[in-house]
N, C-alpha and C. Protein backbone atom coordinates (compact mmCIF):
# COMPACT_ATOMS: atom_id res chain seq x y z
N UNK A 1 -59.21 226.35 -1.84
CA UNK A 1 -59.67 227.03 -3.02
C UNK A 1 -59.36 226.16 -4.23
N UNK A 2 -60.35 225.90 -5.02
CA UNK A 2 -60.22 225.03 -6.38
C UNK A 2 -59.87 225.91 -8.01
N UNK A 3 -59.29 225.53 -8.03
CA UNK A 3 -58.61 226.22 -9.81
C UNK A 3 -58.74 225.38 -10.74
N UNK A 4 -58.79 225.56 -11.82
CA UNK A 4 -59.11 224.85 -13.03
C UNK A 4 -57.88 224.58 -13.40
N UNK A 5 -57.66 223.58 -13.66
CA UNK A 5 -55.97 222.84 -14.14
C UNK A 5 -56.56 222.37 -15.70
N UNK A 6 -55.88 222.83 -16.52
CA UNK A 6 -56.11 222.48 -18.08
C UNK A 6 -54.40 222.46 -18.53
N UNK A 7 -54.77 221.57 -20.11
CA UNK A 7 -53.35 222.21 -20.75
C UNK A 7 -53.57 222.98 -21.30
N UNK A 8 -52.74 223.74 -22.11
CA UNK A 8 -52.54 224.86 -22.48
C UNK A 8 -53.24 225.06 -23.86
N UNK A 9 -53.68 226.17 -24.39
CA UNK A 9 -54.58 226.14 -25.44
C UNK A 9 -53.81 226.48 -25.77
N UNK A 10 -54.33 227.18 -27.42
CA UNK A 10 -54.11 227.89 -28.47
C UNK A 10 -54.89 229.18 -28.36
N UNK A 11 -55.91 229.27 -27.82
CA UNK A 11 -56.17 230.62 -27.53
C UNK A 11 -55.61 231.55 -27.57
N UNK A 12 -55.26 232.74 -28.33
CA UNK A 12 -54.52 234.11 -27.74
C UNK A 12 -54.60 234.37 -26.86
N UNK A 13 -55.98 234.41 -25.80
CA UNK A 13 -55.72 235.16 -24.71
C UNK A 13 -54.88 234.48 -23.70
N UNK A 14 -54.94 232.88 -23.56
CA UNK A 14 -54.09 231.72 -22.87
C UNK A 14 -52.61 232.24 -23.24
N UNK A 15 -52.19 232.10 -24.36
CA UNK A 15 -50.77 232.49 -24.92
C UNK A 15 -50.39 233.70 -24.51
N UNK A 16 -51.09 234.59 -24.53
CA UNK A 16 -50.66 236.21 -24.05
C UNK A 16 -50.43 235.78 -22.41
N UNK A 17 -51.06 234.79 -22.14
CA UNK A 17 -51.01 235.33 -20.21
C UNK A 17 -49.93 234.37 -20.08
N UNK A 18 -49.45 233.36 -20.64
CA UNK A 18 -48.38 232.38 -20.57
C UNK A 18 -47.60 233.09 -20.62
N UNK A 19 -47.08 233.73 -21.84
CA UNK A 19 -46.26 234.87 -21.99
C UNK A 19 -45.65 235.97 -21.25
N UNK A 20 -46.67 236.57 -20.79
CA UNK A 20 -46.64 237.48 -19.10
C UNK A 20 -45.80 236.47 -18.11
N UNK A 21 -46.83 235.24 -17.95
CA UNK A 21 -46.22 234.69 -16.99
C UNK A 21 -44.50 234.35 -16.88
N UNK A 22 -44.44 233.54 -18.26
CA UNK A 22 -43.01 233.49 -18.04
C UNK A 22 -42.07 234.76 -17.85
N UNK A 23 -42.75 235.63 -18.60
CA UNK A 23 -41.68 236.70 -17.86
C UNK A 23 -41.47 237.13 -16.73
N UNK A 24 -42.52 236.89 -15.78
CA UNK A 24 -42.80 236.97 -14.66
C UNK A 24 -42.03 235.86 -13.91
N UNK A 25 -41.51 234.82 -14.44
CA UNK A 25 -41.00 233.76 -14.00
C UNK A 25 -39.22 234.62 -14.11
N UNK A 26 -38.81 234.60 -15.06
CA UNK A 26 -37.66 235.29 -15.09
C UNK A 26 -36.98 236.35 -14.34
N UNK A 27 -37.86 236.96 -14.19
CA UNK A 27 -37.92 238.43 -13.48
C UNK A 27 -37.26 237.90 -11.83
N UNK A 28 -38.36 236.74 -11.70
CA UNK A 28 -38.49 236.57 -10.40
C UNK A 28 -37.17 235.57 -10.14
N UNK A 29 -36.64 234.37 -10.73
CA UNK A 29 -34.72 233.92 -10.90
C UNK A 29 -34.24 234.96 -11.09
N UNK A 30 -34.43 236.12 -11.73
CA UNK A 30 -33.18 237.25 -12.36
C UNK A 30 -32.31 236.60 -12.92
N UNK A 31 -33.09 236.30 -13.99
CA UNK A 31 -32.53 235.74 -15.74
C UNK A 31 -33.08 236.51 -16.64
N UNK A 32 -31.76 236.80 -17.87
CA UNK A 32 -32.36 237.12 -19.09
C UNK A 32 -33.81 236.70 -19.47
N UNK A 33 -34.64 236.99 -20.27
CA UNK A 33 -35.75 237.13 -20.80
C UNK A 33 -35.93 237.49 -22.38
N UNK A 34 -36.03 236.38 -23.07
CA UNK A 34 -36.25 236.97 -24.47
C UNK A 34 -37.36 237.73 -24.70
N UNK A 35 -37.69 238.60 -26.11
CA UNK A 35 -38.52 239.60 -26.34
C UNK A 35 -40.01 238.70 -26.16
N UNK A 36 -41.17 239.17 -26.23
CA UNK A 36 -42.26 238.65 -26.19
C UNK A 36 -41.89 237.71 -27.13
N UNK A 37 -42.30 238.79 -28.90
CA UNK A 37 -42.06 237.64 -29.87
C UNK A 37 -41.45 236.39 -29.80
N UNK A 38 -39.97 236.75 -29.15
CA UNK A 38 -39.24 235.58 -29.10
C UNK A 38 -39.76 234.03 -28.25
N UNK A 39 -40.64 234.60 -27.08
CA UNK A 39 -41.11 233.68 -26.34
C UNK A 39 -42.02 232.95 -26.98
N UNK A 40 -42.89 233.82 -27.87
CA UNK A 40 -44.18 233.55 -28.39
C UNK A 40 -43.63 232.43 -29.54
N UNK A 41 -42.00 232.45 -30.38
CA UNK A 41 -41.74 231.67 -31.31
C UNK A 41 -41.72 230.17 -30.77
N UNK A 42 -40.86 230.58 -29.59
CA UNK A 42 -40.29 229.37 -28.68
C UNK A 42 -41.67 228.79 -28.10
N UNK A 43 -42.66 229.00 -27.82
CA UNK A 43 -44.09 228.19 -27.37
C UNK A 43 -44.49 227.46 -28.73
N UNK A 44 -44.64 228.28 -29.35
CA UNK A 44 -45.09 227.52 -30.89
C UNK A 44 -44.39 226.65 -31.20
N UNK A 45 -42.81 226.47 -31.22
CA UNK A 45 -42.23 225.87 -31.92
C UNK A 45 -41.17 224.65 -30.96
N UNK A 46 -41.83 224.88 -29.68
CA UNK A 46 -41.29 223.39 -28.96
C UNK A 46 -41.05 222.52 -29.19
N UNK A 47 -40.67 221.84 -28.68
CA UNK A 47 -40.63 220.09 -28.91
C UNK A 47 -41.79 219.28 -28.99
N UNK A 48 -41.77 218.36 -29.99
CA UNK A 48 -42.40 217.40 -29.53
C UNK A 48 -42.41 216.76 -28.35
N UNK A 49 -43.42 216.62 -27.78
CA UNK A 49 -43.63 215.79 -26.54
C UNK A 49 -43.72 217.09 -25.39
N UNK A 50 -43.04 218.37 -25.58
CA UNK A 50 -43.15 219.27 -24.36
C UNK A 50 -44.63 220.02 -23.94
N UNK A 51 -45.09 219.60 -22.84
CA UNK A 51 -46.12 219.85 -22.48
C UNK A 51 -46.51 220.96 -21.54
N UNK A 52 -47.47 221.43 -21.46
CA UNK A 52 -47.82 222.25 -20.32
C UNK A 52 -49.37 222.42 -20.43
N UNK A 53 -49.70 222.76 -18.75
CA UNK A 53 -50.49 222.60 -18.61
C UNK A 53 -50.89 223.90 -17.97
N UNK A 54 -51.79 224.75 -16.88
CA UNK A 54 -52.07 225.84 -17.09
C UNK A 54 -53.24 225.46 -15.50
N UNK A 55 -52.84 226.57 -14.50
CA UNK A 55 -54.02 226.83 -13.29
C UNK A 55 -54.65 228.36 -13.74
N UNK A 56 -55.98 228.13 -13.73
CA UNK A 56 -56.66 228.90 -14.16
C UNK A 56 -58.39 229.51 -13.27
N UNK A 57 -57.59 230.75 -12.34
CA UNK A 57 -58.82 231.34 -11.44
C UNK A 57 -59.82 231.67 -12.41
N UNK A 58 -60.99 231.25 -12.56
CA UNK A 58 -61.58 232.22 -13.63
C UNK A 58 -60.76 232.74 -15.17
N UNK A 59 -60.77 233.54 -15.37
CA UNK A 59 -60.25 233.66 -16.35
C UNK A 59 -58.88 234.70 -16.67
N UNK A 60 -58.29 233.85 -15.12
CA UNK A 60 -56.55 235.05 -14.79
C UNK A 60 -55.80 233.50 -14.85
N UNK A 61 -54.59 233.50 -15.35
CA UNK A 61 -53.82 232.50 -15.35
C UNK A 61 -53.02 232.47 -14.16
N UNK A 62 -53.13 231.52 -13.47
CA UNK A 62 -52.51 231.61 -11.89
C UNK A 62 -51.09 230.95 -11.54
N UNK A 63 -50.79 230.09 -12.67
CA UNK A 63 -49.37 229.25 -12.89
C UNK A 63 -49.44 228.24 -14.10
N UNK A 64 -48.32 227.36 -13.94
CA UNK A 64 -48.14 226.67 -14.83
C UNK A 64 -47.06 225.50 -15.06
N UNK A 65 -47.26 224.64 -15.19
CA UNK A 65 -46.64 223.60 -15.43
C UNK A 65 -46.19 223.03 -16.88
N UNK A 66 -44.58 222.76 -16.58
CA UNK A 66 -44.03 222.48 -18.08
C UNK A 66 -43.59 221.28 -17.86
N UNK A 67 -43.50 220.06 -18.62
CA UNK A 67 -43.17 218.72 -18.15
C UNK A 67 -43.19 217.48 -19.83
N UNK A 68 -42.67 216.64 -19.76
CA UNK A 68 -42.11 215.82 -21.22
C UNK A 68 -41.72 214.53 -20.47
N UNK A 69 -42.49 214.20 -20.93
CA UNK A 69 -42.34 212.06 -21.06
C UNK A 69 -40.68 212.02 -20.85
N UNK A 70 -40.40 210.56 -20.61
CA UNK A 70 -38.92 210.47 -20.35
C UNK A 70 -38.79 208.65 -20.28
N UNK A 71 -37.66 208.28 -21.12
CA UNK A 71 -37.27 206.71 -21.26
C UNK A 71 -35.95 207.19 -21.17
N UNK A 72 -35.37 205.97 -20.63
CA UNK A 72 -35.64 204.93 -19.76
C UNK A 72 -35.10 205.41 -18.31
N UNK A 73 -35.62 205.02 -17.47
CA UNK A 73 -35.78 204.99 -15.91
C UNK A 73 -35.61 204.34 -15.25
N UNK A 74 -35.90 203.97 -13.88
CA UNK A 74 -35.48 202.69 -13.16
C UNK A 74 -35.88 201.63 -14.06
N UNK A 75 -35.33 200.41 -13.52
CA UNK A 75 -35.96 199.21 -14.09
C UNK A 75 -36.64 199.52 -15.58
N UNK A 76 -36.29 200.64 -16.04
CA UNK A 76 -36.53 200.45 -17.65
C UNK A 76 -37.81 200.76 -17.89
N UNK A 77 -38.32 201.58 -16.88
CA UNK A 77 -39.79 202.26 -17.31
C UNK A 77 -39.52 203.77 -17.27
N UNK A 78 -40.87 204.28 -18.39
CA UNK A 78 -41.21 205.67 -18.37
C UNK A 78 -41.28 206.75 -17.00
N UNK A 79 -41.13 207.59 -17.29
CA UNK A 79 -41.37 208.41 -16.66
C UNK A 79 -42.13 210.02 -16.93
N UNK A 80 -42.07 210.70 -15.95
CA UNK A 80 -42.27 212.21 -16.12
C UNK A 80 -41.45 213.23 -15.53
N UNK A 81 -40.94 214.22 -16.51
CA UNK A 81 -40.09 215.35 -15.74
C UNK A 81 -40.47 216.50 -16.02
N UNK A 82 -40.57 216.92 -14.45
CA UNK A 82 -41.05 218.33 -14.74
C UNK A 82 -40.38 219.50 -14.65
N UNK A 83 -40.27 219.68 -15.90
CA UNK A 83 -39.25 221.05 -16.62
C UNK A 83 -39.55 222.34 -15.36
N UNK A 84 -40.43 222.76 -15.43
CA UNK A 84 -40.83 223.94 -14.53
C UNK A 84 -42.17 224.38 -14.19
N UNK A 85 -42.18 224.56 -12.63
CA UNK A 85 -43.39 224.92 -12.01
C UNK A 85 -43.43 225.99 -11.37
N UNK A 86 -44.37 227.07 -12.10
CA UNK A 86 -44.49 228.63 -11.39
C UNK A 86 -45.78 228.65 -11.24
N UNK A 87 -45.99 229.26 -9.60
CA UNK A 87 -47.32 229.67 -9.63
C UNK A 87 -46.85 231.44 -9.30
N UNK A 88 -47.52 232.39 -9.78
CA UNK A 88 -47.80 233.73 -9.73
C UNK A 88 -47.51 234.25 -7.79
N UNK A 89 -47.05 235.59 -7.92
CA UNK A 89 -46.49 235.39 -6.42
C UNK A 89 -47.91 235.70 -5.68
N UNK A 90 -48.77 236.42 -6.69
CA UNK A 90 -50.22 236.67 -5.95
C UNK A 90 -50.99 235.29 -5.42
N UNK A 91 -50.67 234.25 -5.94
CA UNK A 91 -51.19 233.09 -5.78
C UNK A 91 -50.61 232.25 -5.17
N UNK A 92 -49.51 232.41 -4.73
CA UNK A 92 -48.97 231.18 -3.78
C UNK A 92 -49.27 231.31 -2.34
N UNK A 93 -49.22 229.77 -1.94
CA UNK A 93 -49.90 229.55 -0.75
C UNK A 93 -51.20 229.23 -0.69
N UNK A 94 -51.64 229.24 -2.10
CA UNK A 94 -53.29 228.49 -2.01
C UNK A 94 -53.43 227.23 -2.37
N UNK A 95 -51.69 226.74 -2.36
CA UNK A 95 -52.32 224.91 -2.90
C UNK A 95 -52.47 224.70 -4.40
N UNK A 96 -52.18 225.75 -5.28
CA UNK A 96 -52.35 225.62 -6.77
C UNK A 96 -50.73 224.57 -6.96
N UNK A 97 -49.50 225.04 -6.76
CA UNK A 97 -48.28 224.53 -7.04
C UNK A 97 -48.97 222.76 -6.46
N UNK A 98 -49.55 222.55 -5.57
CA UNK A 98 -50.34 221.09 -4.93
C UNK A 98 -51.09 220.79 -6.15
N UNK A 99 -52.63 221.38 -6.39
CA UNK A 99 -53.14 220.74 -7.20
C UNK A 99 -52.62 220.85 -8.50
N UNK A 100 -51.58 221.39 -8.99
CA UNK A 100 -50.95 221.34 -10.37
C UNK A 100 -50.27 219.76 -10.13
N UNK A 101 -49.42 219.28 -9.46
CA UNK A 101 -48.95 218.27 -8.98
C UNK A 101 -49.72 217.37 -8.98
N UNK A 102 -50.67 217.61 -8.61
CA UNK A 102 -51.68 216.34 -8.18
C UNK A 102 -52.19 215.91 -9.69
N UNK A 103 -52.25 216.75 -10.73
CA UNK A 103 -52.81 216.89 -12.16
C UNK A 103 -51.71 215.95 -12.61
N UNK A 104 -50.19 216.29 -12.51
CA UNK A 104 -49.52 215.89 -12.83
C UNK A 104 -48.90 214.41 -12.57
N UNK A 105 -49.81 214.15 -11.21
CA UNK A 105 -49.44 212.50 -11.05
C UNK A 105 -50.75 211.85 -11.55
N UNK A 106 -51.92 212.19 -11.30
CA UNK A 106 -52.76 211.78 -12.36
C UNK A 106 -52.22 211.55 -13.88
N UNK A 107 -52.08 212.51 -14.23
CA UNK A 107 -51.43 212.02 -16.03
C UNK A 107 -50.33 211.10 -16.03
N UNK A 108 -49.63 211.09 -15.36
CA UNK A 108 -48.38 210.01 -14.86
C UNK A 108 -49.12 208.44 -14.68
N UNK A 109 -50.46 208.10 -14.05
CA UNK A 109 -50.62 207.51 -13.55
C UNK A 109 -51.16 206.61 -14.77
N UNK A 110 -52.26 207.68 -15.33
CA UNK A 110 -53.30 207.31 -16.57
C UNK A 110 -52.29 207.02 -17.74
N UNK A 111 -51.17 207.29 -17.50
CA UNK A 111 -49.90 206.98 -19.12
C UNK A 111 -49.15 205.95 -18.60
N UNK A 112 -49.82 205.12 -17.54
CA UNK A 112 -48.46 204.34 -17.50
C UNK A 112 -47.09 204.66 -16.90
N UNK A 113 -47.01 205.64 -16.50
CA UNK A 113 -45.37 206.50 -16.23
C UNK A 113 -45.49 206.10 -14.84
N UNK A 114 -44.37 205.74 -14.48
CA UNK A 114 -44.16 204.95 -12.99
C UNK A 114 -43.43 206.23 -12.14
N UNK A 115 -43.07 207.51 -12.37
CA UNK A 115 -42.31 208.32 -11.70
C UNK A 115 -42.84 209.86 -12.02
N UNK A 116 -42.59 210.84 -11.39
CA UNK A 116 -42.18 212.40 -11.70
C UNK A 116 -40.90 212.31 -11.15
N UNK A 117 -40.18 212.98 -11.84
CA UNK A 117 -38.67 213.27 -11.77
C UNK A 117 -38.64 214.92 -11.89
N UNK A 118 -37.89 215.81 -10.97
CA UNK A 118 -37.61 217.40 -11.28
C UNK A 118 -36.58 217.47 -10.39
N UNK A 119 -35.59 218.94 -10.55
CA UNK A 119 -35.41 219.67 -9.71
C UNK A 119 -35.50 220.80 -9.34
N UNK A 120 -35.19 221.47 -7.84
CA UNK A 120 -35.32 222.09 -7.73
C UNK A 120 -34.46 223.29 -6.70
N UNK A 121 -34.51 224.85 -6.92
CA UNK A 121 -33.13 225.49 -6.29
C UNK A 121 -32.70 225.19 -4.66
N UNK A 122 -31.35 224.70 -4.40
CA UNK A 122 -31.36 224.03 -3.32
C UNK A 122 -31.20 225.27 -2.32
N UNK A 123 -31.25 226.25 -2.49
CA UNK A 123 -30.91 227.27 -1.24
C UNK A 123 -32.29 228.01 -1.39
N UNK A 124 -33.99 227.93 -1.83
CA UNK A 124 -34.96 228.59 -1.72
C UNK A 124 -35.54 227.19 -0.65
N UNK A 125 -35.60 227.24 0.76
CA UNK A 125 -35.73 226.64 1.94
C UNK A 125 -37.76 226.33 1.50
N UNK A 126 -38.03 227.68 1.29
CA UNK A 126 -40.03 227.46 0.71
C UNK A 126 -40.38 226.37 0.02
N UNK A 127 -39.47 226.30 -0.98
CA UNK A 127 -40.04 225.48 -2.22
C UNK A 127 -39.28 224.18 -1.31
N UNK A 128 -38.31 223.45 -1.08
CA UNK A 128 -37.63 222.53 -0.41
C UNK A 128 -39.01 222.25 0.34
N UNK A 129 -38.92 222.81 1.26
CA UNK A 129 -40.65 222.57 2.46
C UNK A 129 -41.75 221.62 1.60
N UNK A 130 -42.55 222.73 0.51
CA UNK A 130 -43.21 222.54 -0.02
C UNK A 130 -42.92 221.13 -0.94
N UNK A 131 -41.93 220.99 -1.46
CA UNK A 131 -41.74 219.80 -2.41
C UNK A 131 -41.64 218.44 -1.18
N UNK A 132 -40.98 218.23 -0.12
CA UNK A 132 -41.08 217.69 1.16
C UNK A 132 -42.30 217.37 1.06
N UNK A 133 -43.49 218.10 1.67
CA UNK A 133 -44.53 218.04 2.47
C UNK A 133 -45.27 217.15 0.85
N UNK A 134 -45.58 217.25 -0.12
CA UNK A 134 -46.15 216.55 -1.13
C UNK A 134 -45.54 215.14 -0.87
N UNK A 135 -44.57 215.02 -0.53
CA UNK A 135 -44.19 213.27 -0.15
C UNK A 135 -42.48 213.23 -1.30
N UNK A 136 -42.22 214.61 -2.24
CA UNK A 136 -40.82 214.03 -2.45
C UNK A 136 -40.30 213.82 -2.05
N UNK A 137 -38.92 213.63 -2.46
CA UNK A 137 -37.49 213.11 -1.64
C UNK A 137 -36.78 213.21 -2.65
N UNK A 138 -35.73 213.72 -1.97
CA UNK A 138 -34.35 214.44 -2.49
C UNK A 138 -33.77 213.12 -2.74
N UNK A 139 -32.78 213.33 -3.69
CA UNK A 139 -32.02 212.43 -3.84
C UNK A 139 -30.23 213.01 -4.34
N UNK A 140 -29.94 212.43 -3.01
CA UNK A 140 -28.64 212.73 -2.82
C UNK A 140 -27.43 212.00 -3.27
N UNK A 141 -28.29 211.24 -3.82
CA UNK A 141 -27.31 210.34 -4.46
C UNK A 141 -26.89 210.48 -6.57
N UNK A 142 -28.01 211.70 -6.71
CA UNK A 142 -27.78 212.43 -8.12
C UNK A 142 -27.34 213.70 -8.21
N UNK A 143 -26.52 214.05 -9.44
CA UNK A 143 -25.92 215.43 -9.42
C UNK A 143 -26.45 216.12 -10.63
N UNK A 144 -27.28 217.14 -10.60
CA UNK A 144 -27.70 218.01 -11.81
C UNK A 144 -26.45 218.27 -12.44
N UNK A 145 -26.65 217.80 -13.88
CA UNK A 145 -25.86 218.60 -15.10
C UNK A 145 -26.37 219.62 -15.91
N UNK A 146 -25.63 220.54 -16.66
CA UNK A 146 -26.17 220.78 -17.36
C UNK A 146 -24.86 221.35 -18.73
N UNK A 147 -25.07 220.90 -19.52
CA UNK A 147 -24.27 221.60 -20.99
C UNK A 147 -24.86 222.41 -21.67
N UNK A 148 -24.48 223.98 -21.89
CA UNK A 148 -25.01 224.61 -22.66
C UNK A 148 -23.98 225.64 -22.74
N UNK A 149 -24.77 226.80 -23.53
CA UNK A 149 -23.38 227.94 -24.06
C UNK A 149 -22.19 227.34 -24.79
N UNK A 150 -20.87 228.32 -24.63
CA UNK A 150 -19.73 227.45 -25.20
C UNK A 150 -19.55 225.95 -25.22
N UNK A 151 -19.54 225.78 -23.76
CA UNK A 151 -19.41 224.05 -23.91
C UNK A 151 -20.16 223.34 -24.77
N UNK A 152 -21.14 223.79 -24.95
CA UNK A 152 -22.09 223.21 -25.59
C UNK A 152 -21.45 222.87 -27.21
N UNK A 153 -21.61 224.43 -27.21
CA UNK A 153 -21.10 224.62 -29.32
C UNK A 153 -19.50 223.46 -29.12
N UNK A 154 -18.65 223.32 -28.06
CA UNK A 154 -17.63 222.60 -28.41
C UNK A 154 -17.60 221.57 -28.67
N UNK A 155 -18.44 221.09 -27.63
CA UNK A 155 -19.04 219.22 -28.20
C UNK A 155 -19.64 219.09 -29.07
N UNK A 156 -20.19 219.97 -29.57
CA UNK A 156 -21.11 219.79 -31.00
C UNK A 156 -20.50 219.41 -31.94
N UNK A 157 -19.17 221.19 -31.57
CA UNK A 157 -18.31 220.93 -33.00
C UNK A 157 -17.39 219.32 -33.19
């Protein structure tokens, strides 16, 4: 089955279903969730360089991909990392989380970017499979960090 892979508009109706979606993304980790508004500030007011892109049945938003350029890398080239990939639970298993990927090494390819870099939860065995069977590879030789919350405000201060 073929889906329309775009980035993300400005459209309201695109933004409203992004919106859904991520909450739908949250719901589904069982993580906090800011208010709509709040989500709706945080899309608008991203980063430079943070991207996303958008699978689209017709005119139902089916997932989505979030991802931002990245220096320096092996041997001192660009890359791509991809922040986060949800496809809708009605939609998985049709190869969208694939052809979002496949979008995503295309743009990798056409920019010059020699890599995709992500991770992903090591005890959901599905997604492990699935990231496998596309041709990744784990790498066991890196350890996810992350600083935020208190620690965060302490190093700041």
């Amino acid at each position: 089955m073929t889906f329309s892979i775009e980035t993300l508009g400005a459209e309201p109706s695109q933004i409203t279903s992004l919106i859904e979606m991520l909450q739908e993304m949250q719901a589904h980790y069982e993580v906090p969730c800011p208010s709509a508004d709040d989500t709706l500030r945080g899309l608008i007011e991203r980063p430079k360089g943070a991207e996303i892109i958008v699978a689209m049945d017709a005119s139902t938003m089916a997932g989505f991909a979030a991802f931002s350029a990245i220096y320096p890398g092996p041997y001192l080239q660009a890359g791509l990392f991809l922040k986060e990939l949800y496809v809708r639970s009605a939609y998985r298993g049709r190869g969208i989380g694939q052809q979002m990927l496949a979008h995503l090494a295309r743009l990798a390819r056409d920019r010059g970017l020699s890599r995709i870099d992500w991770t992903a939860d090591a005890n959901d065995e599905r997604l492990l499979r699935f990231y496998d069977s596309i041709g990744g590879q784990q790498k066991p030789d890196k350890i996810f960090y992350r600083l935020d919350g208190d620690a965060l405000k302490r190093l700041a201060s």
